[in-house]
Every structure is written in structure tokens, then in C-alpha cells.
PDB file of N, CA and C in Angstrom:
ATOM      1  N   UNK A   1      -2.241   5.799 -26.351  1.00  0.00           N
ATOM      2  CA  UNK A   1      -1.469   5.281 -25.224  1.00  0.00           C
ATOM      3  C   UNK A   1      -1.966   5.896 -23.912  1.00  0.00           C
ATOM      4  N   UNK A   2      -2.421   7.150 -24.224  1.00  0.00           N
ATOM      5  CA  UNK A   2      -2.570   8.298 -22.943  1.00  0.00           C
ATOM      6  C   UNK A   2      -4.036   7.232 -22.042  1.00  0.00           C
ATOM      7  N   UNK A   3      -4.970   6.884 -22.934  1.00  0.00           N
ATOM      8  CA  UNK A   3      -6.190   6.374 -22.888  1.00  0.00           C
ATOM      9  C   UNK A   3      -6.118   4.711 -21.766  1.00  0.00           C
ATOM     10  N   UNK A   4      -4.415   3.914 -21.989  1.00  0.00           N
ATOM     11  CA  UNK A   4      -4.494   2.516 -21.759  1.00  0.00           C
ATOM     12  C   UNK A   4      -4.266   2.925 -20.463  1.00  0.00           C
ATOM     13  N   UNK A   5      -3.388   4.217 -20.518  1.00  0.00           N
ATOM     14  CA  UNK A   5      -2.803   4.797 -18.873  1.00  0.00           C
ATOM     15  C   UNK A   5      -3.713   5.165 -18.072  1.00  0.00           C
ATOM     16  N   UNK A   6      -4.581   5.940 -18.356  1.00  0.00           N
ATOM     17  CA  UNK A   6      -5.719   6.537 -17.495  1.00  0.00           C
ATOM     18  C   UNK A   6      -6.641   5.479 -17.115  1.00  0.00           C
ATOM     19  N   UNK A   7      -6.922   4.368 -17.939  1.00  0.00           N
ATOM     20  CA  UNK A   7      -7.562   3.002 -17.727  1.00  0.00           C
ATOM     21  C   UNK A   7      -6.911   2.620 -16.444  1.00  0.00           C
ATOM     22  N   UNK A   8      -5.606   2.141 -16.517  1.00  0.00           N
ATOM     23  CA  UNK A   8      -4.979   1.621 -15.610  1.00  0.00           C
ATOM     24  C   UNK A   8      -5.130   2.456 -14.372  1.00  0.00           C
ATOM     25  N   UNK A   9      -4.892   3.375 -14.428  1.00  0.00           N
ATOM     26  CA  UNK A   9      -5.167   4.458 -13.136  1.00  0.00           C
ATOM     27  C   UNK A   9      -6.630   4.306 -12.301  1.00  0.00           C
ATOM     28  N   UNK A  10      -7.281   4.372 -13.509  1.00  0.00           N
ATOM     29  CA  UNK A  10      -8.831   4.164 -12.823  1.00  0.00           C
ATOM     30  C   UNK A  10      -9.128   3.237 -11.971  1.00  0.00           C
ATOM     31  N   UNK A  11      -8.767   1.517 -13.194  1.00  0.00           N
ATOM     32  CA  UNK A  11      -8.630   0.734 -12.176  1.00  0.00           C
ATOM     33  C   UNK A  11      -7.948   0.560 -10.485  1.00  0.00           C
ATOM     34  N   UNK A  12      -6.697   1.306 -10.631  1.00  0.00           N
ATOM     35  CA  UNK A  12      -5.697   1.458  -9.039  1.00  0.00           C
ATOM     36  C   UNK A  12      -6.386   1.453  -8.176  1.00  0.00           C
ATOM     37  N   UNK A  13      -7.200   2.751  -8.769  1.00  0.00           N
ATOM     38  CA  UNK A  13      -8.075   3.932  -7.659  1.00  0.00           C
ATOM     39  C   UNK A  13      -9.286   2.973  -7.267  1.00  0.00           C
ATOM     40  N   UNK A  14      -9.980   2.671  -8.137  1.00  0.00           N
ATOM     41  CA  UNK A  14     -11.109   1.747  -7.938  1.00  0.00           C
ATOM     42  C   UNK A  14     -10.920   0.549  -6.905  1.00  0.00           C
ATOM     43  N   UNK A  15      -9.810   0.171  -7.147  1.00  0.00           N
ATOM     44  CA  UNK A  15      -9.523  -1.217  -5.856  1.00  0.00           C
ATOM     45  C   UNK A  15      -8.730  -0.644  -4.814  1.00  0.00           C
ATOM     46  N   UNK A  16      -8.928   0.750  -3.998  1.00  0.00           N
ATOM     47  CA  UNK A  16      -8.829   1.285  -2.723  1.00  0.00           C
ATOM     48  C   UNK A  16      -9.825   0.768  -2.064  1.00  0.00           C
ATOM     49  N   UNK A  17      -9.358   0.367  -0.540  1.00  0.00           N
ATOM     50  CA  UNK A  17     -10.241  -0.034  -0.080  1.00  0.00           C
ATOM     51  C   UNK A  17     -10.473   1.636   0.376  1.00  0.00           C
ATOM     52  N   UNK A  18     -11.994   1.594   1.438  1.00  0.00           N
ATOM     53  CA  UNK A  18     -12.655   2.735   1.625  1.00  0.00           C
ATOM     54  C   UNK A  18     -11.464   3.443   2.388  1.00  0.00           C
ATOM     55  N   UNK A  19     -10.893   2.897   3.184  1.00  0.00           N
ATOM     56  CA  UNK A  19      -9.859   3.349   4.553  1.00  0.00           C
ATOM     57  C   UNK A  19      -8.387   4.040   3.429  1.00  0.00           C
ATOM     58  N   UNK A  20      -8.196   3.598   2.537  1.00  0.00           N
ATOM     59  CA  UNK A  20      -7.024   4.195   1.936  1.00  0.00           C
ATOM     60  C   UNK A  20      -6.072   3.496   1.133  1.00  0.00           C
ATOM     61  N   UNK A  21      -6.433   1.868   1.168  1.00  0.00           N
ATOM     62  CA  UNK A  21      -5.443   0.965   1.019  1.00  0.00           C
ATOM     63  C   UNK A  21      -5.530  -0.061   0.259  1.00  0.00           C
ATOM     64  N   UNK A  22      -4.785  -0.444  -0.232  1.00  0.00           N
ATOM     65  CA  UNK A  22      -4.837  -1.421  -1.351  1.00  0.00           C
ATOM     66  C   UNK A  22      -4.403  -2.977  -0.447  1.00  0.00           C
ATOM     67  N   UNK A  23      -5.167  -4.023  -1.078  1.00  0.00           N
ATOM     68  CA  UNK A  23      -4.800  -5.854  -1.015  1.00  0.00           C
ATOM     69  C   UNK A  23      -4.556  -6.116  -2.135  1.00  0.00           C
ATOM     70  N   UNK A  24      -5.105  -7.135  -2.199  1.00  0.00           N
ATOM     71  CA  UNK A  24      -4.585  -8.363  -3.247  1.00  0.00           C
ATOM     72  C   UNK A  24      -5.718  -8.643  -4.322  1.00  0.00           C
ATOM     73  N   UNK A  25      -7.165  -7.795  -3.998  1.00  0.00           N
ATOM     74  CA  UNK A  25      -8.240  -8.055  -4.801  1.00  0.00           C
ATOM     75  C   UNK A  25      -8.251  -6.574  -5.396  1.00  0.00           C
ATOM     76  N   UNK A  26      -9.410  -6.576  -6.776  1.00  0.00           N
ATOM     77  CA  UNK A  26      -9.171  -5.631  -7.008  1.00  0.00           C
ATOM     78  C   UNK A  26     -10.428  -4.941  -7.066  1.00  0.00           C
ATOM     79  N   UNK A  27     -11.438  -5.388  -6.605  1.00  0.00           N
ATOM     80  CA  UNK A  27     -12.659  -5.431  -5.403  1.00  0.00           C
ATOM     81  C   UNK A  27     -12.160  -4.891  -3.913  1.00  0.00           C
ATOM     82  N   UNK A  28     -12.860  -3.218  -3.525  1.00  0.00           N
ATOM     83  CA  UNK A  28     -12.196  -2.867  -2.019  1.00  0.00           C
ATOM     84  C   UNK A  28     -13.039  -3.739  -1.513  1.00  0.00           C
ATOM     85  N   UNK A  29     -12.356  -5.203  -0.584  1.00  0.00           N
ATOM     86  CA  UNK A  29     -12.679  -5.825   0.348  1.00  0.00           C
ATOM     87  C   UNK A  29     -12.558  -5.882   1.793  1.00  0.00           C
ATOM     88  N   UNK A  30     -11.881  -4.217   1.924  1.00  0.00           N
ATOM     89  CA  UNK A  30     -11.084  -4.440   3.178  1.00  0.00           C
ATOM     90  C   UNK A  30     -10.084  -5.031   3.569  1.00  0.00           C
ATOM     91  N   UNK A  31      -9.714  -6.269   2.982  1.00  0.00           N
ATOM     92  CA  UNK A  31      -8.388  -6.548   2.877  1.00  0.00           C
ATOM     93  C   UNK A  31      -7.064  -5.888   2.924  1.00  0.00           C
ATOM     94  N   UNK A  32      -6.009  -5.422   3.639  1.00  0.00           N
ATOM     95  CA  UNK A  32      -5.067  -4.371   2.939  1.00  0.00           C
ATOM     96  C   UNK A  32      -3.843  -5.019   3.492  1.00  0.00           C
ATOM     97  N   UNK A  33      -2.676  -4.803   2.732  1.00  0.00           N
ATOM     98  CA  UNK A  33      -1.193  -4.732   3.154  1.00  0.00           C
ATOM     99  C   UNK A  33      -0.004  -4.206   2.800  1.00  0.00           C
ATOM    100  N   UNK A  34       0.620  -3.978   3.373  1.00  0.00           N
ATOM    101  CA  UNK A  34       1.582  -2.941   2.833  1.00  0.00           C
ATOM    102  C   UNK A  34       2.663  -3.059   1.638  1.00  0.00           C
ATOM    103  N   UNK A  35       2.554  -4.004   1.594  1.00  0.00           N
ATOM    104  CA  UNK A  35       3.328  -4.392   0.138  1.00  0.00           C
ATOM    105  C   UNK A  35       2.533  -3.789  -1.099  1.00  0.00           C
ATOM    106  N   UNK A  36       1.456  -4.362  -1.164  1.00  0.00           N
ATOM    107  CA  UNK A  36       0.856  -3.608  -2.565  1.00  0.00           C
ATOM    108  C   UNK A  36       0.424  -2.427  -2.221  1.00  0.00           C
ATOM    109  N   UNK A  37       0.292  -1.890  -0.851  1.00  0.00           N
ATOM    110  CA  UNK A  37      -0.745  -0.634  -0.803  1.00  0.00           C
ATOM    111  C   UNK A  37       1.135   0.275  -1.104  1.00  0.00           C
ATOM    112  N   UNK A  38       1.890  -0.004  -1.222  1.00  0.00           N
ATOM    113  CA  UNK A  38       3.522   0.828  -1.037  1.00  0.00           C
ATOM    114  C   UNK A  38       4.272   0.465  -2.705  1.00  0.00           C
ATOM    115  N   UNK A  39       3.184  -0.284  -3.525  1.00  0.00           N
ATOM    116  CA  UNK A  39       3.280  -0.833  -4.918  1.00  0.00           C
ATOM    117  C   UNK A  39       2.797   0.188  -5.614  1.00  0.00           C
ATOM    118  N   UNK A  40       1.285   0.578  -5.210  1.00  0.00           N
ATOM    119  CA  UNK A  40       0.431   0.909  -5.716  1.00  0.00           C
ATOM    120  C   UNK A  40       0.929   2.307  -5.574  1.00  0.00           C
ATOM    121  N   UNK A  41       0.915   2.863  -4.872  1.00  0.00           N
ATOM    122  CA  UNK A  41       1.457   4.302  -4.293  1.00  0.00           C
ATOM    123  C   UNK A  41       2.553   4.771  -5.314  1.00  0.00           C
ATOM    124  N   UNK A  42       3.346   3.790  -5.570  1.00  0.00           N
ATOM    125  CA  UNK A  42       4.415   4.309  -6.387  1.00  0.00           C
ATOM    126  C   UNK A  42       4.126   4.018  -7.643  1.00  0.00           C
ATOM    127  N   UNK A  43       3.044   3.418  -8.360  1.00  0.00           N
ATOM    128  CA  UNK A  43       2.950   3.378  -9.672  1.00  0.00           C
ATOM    129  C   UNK A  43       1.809   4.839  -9.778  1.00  0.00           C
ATOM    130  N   UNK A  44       1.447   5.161  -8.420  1.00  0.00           N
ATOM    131  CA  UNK A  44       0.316   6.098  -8.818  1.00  0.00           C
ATOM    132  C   UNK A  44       1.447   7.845  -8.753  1.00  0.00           C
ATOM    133  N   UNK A  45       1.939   7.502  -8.090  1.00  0.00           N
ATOM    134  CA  UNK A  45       3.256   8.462  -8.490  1.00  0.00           C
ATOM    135  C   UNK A  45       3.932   9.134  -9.603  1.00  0.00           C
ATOM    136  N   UNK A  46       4.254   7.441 -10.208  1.00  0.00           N
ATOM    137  CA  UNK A  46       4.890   7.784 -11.400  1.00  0.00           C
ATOM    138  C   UNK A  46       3.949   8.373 -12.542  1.00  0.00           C
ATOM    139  N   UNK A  47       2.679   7.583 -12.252  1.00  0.00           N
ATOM    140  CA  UNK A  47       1.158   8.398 -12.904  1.00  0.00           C
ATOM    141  C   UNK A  47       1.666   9.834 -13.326  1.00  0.00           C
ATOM    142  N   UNK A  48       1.764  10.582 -11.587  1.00  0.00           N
ATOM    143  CA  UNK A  48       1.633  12.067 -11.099  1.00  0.00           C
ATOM    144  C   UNK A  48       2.822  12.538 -12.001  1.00  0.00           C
ATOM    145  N   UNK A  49       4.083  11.887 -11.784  1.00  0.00           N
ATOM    146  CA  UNK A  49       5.274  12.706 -12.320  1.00  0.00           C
ATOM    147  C   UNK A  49       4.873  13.007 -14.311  1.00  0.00           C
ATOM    148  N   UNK A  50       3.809  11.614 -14.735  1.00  0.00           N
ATOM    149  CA  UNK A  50       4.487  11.509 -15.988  1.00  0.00           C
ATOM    150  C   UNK A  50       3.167  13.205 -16.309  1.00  0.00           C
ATOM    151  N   UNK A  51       2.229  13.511 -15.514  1.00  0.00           N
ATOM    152  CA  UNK A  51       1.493  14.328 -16.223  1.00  0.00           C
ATOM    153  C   UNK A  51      -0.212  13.763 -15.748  1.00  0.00           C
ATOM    154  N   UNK A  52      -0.177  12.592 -14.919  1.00  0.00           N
ATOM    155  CA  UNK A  52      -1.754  12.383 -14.816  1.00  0.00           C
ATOM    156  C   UNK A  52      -2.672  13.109 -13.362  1.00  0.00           C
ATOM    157  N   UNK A  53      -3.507  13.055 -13.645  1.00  0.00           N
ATOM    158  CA  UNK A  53      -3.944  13.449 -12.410  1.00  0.00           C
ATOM    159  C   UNK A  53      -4.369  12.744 -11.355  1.00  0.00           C
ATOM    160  N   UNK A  54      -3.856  13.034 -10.231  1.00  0.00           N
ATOM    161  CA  UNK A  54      -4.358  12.191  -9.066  1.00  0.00           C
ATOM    162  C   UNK A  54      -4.857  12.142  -8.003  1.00  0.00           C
ATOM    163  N   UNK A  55      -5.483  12.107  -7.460  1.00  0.00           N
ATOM    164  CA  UNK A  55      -6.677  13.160  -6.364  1.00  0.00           C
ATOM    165  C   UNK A  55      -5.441  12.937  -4.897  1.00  0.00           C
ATOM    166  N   UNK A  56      -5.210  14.067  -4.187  1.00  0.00           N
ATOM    167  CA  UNK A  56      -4.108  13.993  -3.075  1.00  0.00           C
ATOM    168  C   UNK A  56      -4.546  12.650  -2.428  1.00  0.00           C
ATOM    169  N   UNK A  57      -6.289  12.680  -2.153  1.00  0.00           N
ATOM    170  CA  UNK A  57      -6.631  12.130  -0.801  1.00  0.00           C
ATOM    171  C   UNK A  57      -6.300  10.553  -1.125  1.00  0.00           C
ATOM    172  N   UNK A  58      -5.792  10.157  -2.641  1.00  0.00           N
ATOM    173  CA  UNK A  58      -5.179   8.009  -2.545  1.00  0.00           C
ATOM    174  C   UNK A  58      -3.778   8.374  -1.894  1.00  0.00           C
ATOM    175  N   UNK A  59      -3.169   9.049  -1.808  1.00  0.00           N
ATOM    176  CA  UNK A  59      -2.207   9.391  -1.274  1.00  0.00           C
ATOM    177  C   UNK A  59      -2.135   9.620   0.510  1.00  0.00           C
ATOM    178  N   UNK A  60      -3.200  10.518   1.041  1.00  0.00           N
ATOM    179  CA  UNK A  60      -3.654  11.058   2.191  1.00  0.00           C
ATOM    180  C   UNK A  60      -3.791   9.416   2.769  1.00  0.00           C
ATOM    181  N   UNK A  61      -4.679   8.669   2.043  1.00  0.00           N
ATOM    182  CA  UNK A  61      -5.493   8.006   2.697  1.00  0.00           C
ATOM    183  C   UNK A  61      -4.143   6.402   2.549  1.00  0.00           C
ATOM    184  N   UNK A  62      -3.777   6.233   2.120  1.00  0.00           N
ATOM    185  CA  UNK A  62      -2.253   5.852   2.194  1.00  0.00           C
ATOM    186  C   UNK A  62      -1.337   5.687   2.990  1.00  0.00           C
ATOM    187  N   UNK A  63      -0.962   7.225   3.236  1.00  0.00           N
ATOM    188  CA  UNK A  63       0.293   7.430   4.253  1.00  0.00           C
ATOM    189  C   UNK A  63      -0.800   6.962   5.359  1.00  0.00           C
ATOM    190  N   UNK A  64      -1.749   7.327   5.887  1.00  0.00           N
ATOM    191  CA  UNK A  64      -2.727   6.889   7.356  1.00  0.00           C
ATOM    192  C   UNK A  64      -2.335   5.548   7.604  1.00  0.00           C
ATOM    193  N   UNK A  65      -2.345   4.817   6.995  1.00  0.00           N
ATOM    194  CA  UNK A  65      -2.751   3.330   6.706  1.00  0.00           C
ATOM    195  C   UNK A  65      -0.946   3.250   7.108  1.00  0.00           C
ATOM    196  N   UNK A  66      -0.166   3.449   6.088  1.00  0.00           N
ATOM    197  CA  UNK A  66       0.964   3.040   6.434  1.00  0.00           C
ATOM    198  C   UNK A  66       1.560   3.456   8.074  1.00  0.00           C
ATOM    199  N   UNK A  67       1.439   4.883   8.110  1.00  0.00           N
ATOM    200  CA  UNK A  67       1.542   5.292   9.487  1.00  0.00           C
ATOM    201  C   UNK A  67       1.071   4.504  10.674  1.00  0.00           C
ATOM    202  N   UNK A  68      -0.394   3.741  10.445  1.00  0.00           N
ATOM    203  CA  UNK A  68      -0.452   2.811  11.529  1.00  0.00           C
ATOM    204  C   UNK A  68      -0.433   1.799  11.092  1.00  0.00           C
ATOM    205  N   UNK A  69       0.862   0.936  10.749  1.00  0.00           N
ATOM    206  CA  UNK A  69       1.273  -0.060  10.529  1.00  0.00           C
ATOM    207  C   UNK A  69       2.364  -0.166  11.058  1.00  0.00           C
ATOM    208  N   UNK A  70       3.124   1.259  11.386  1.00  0.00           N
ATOM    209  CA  UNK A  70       4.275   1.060  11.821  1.00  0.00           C
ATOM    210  C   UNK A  70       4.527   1.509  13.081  1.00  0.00           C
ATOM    211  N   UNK A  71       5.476   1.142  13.818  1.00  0.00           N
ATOM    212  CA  UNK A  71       6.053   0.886  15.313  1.00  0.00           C
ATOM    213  C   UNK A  71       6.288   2.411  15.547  1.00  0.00           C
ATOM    214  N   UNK A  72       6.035   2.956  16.468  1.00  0.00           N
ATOM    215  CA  UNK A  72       6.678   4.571  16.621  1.00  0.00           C
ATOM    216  C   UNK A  72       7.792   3.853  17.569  1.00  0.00           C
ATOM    217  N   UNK A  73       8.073   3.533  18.394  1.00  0.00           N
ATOM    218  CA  UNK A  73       9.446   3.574  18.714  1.00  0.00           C
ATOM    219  C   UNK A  73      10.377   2.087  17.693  1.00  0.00           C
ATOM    220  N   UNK A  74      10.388   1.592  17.288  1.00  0.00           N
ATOM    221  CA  UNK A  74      11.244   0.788  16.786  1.00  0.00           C
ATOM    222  C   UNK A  74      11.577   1.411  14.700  1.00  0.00           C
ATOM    223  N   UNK A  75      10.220   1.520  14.263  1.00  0.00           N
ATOM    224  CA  UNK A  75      10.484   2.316  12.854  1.00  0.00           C
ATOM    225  C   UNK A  75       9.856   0.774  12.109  1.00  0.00           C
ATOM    226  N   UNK A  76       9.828  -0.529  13.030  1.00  0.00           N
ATOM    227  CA  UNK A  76       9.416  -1.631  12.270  1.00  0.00           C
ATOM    228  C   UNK A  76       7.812  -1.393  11.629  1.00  0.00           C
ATOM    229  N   UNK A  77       7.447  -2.161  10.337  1.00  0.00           N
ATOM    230  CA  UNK A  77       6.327  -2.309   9.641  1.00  0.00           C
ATOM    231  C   UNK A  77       5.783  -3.477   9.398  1.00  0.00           C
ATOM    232  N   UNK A  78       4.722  -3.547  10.137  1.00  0.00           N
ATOM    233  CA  UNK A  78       4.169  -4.581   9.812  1.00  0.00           C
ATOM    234  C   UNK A  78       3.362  -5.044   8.080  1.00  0.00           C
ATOM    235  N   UNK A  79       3.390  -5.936   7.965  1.00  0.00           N
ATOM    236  CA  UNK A  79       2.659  -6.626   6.660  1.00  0.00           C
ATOM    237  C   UNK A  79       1.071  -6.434   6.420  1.00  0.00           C
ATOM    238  N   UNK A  80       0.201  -6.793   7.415  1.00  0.00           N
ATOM    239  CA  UNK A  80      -1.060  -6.490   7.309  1.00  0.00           C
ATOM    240  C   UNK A  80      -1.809  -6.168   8.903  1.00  0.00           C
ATOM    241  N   UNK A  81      -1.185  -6.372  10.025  1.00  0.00           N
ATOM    242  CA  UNK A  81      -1.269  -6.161  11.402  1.00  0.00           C
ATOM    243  C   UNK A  81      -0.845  -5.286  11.873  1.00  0.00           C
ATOM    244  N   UNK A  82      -0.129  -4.565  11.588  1.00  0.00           N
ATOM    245  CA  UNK A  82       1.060  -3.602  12.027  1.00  0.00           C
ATOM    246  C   UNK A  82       1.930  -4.106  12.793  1.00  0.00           C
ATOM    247  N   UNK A  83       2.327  -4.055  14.151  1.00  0.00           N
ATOM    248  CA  UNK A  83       3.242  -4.582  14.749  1.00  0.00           C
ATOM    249  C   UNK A  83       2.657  -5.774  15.383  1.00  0.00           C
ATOM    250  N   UNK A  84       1.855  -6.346  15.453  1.00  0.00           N
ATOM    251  CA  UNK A  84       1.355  -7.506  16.013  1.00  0.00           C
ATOM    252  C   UNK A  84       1.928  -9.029  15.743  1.00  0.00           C
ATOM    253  N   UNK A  85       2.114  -8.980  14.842  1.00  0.00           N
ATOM    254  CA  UNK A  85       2.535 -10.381  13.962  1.00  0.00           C
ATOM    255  C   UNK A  85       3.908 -10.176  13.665  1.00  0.00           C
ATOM    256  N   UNK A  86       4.713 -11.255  13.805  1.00  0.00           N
ATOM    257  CA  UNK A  86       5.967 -11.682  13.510  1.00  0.00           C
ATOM    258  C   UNK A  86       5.883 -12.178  12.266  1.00  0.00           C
ATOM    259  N   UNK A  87       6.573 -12.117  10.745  1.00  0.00           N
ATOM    260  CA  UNK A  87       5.731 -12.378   9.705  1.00  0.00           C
ATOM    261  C   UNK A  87       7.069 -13.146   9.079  1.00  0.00           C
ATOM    262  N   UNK A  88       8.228 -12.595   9.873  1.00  0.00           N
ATOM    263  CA  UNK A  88       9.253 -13.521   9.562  1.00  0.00           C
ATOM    264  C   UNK A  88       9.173 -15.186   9.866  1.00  0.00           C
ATOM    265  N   UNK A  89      10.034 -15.908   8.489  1.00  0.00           N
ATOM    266  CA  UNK A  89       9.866 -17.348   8.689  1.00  0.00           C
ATOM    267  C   UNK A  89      10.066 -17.859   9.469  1.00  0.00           C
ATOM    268  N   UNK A  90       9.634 -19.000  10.302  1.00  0.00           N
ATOM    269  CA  UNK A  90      10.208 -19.807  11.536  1.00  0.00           C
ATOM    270  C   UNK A  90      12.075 -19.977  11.325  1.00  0.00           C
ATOM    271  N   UNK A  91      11.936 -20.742  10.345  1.00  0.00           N
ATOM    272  CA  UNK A  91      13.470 -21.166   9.669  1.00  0.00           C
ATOM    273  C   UNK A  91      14.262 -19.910   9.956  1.00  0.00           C
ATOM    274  N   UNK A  92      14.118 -18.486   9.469  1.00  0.00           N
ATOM    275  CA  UNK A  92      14.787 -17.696   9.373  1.00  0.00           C
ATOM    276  C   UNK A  92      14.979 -16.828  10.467  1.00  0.00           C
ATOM    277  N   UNK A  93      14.071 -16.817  11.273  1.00  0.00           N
ATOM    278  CA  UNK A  93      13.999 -15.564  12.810  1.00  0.00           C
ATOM    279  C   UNK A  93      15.814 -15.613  13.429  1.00  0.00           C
ATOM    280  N   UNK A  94      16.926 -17.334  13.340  1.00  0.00           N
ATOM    281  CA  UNK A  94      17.975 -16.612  13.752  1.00  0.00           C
ATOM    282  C   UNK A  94      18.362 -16.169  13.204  1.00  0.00           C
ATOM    283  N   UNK A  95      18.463 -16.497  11.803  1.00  0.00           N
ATOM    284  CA  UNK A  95      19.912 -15.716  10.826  1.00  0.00           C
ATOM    285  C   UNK A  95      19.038 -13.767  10.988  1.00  0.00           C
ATOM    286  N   UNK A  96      17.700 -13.981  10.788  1.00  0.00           N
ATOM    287  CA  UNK A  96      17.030 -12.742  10.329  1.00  0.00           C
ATOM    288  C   UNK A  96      16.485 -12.115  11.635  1.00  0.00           C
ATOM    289  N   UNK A  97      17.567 -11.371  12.477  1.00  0.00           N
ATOM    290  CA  UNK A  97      17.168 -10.641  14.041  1.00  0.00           C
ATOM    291  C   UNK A  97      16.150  -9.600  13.432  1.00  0.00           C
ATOM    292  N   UNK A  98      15.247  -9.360  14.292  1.00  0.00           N
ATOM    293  CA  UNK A  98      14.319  -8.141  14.047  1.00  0.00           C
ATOM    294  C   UNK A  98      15.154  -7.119  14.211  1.00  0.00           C
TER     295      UNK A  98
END
């Protein structure tokens, strides 16, 4: 079992992009967004808690990425732009105020 886990891990690590961050491929394409790169983070976590090893810097290189994604004065996060893009639906922007 220990063997299917460390597989899986490898793979995680392997589809970082160079900058710190995970997309949607599992090829680093540069691609990144915060949904899976904040997916990934926490399955590589639970990795850490159950006993695996995990090099700090997918972590280091992580929080960077998330850190500039997000708004220093508002706390908002962007999806793959950081604060640039409104990512909420047309339909939804009244019910859903920023």
C-alpha cells in the first residue's frame, strides 16, 4: 500500500509547475490555479501527517504562488490572475456581492 502512496506523491510533485504550482495538466505547463494548487497542498499534507516525506520547498513554493494571488488589502483570491479577473458568473455578481 505504502508503494501505491509514494507513487501517487511522486506523481503530485512531478506536475509542479517550475514556479510552485499546480493546473489542470499533469505535465508542468505553466498553467496554474488555485483550486488545485490548494487541492494538491492538502493531499500533500495529509502525505506529511500520515508519515511520508515531503521536501518543505512544494510547500514554500506554494504559499508564494498563493500569496500573490491574493489582494493584500481586501483578503480576496483570485482563480488563476490574482485579483485581475472577476471570475464570478454574470447571472450571479447580484445575489453574489464581492
Amino acid at each position: 500500500m505504502a508503494w501505491y502512496c509514494q507513487k501517487a506523491i511522486d506523481t503530485l510533485i512531478q506536475a509542479r509547475n517550475p514556479y510552485g504550482a499546480w493546473g489542470f495538466e499533469f505535465e508542468p505547463n505553466g498553467d496554474a490555479n488555485t483550486f488545485n494548487t490548494t487541492l494538491t497542498v492538502r493531499a500533500l499534507v495529509t502525505a506529511k501527517e500520515m508519515g511520508f516525506e515531503i521536501s518543505r520547498e512544494n510547500f514554500d513554493g506554494a504559499q508564494n504562488y498563493l500569496l500573490s494571488m491574493t489582494d493584500k488589502t481586501t483578503g480576496r483570491v483570485g482563480y488563476s490572475y490574482g485579483n485581475d479577473h472577476d471570475v464570478r458568473l454574470v447571472a450571479k455578481k447580484k445575489s453574489h456581492p464581492i
